[in-house]
C-alpha atoms as a PDB file:
ATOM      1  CA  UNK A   1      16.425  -8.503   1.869  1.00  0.00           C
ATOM      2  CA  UNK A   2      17.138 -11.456  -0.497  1.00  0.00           C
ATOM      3  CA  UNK A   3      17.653 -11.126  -4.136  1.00  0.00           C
ATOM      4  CA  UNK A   4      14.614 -11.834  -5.373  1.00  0.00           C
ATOM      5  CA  UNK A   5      13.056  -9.259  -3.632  1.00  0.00           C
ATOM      6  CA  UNK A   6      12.490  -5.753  -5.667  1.00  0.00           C
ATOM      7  CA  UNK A   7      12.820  -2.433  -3.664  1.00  0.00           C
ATOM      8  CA  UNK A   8       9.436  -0.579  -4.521  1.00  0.00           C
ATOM      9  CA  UNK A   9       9.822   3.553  -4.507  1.00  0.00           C
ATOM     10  CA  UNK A  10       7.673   4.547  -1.294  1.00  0.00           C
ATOM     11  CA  UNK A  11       4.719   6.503  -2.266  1.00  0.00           C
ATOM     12  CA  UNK A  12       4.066   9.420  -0.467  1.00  0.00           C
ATOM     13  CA  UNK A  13       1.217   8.946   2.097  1.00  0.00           C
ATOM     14  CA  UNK A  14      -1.396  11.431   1.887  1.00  0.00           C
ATOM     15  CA  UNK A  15      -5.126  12.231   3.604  1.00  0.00           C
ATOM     16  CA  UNK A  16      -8.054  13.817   2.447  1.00  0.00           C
ATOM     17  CA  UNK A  17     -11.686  13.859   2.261  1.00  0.00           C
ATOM     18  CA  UNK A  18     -13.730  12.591  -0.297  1.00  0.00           C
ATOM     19  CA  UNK A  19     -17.030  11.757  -0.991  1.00  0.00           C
ATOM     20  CA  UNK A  20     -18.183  11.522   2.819  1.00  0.00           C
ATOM     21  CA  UNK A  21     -15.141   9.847   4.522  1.00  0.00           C
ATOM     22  CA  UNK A  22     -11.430  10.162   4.686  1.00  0.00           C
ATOM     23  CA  UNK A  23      -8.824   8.348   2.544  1.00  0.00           C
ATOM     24  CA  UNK A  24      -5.467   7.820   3.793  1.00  0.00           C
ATOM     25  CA  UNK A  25      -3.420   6.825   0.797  1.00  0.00           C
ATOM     26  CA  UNK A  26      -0.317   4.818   0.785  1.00  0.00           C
ATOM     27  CA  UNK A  27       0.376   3.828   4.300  1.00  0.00           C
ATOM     28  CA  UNK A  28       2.995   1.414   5.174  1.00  0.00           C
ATOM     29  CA  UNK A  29       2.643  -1.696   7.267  1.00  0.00           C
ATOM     30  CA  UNK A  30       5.073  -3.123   8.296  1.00  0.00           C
ATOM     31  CA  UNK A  31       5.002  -7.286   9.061  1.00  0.00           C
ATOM     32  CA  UNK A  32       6.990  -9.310  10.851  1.00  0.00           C
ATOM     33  CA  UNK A  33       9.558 -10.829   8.074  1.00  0.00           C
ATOM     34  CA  UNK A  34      10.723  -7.174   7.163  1.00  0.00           C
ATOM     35  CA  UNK A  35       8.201  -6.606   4.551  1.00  0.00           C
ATOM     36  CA  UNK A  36       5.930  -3.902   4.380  1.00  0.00           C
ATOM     37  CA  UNK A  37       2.422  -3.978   2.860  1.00  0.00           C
ATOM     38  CA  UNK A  38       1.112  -0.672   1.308  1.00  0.00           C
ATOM     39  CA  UNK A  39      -1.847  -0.211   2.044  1.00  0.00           C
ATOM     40  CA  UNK A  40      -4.966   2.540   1.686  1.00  0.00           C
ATOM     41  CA  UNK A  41      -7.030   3.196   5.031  1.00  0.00           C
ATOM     42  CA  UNK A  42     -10.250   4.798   4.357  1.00  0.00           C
ATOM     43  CA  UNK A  43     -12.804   6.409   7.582  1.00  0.00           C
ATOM     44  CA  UNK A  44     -15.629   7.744   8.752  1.00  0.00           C
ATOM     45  CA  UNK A  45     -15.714  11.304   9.009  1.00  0.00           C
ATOM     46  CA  UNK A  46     -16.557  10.706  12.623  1.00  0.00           C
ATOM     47  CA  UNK A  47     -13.543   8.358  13.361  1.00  0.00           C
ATOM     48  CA  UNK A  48     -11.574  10.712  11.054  1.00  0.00           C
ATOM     49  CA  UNK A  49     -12.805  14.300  12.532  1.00  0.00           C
ATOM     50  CA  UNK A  50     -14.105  13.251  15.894  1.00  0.00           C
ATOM     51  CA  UNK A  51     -12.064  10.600  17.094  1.00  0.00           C
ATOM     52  CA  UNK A  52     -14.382   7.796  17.452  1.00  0.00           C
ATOM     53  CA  UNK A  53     -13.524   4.505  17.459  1.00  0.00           C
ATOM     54  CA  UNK A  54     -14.436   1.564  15.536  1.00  0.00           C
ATOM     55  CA  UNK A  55     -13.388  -1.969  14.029  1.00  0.00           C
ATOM     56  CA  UNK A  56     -11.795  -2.182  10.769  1.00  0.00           C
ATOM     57  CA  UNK A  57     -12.519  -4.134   7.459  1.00  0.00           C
ATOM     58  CA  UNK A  58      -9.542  -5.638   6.140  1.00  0.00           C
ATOM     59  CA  UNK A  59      -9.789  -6.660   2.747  1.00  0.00           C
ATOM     60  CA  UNK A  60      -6.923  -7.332   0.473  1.00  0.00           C
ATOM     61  CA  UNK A  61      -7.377  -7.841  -3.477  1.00  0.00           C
ATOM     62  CA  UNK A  62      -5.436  -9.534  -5.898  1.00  0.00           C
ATOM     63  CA  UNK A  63      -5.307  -6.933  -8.749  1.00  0.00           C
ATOM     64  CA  UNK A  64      -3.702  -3.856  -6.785  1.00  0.00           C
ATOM     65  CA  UNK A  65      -5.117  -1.069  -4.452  1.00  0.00           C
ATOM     66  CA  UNK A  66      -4.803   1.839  -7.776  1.00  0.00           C
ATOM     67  CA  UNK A  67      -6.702   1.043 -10.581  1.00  0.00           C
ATOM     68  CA  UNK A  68      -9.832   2.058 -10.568  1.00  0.00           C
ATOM     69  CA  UNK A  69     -12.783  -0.268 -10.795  1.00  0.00           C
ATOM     70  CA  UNK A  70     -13.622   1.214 -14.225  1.00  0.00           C
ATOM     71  CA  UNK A  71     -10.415   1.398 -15.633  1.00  0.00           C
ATOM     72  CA  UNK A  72      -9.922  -2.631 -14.434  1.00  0.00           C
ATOM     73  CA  UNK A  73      -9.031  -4.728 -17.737  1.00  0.00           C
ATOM     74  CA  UNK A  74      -8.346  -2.071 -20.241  1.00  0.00           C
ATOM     75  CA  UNK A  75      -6.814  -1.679 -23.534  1.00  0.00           C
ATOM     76  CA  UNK A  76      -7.340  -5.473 -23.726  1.00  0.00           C
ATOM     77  CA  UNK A  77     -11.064  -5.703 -22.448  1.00  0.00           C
ATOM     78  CA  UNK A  78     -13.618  -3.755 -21.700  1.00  0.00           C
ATOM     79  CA  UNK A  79     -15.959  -6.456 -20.172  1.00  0.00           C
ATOM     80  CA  UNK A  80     -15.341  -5.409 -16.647  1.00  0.00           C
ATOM     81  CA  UNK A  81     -15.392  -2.040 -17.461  1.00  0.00           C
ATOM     82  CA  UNK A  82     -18.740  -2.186 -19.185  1.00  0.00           C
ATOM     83  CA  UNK A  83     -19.782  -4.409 -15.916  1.00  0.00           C
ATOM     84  CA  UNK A  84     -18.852  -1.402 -13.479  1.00  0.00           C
ATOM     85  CA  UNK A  85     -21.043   0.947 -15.697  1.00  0.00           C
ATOM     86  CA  UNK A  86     -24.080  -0.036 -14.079  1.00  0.00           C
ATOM     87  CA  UNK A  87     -23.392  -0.364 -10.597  1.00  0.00           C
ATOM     88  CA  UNK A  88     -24.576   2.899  -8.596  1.00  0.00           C
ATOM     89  CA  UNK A  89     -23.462   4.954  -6.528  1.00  0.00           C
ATOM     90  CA  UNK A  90     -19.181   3.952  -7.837  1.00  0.00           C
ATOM     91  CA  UNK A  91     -16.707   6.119  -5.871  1.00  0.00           C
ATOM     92  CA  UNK A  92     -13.480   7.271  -6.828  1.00  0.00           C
ATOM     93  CA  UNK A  93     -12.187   4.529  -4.614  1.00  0.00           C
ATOM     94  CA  UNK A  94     -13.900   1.513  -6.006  1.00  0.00           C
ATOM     95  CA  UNK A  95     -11.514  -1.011  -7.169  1.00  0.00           C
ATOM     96  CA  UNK A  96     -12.173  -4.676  -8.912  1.00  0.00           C
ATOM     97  CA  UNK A  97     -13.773  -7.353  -6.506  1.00  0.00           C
ATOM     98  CA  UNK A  98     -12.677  -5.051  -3.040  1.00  0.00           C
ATOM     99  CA  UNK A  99     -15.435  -3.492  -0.870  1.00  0.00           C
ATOM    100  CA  UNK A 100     -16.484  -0.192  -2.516  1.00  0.00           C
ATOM    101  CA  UNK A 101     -15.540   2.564  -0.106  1.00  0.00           C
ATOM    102  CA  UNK A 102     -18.465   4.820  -0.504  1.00  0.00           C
ATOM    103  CA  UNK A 103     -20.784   2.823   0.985  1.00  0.00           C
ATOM    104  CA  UNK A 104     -18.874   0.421   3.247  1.00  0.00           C
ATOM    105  CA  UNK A 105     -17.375   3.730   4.922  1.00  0.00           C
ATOM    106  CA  UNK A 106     -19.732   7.055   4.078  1.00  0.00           C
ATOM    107  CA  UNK A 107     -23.058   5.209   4.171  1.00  0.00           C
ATOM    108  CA  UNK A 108     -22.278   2.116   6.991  1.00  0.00           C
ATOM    109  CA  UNK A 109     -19.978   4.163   8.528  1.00  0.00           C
ATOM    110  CA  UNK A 110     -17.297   0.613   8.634  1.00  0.00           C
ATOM    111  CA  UNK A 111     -13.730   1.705   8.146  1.00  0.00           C
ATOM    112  CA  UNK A 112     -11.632  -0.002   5.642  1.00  0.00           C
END
């Protein structure tokens, strides 16, 4: 690791089932130059419960895999906030400009 590299806690990775699919929170990837990428995997109950299996989304945002699409831009705005009010059905998983979860994986069944 060079020194301008920061060591990042690891977050415990943890599964569960939510709103029609399973979330796999903080898993670690790691790449080829040392570095690993946290990432969230979310499934199908059937890939998740059954064992089928299918291709995978990857989609990779610029503003973090934790704040919620709701919460995106506040105390200082609340234009994006305001934006996410009307967009329906919004999952506990939905985060700003990345594939909202609930539908990609519970309704079209495409992990993520």
């Amino acid at each position: 690791m060079t020194s301008d590299q920061t060591v990042h806690p690891k977050y415990k990775t943890s599964t569960s089932d939510v709103e029609g699919y399973t979330r796999i929170k903080h898993v670690y990837i790691p790449m080829r130059d040392g570095i690993e990428l946290c990432a969230d995997i979310f499934l199908p109950l059937s890939s998740s419960k059954d064992g089928a299996k299918a291709p995978v989304l990857c989609s990779l945002g610029p503003y973090g895999k934790d704040i919620h699409a709701s919460e995106f831009g506040l105390p200082k705005t609340d234009i994006y906030a305001n934006m996410y009010k009307s967009i329906k059905p919004l999952g506990p998983d939905a985060c700003f400009e990345l594939p909202e979860p609930m539908l990609w994986v519970s309704v079209l069944a495409q992990p993520l």
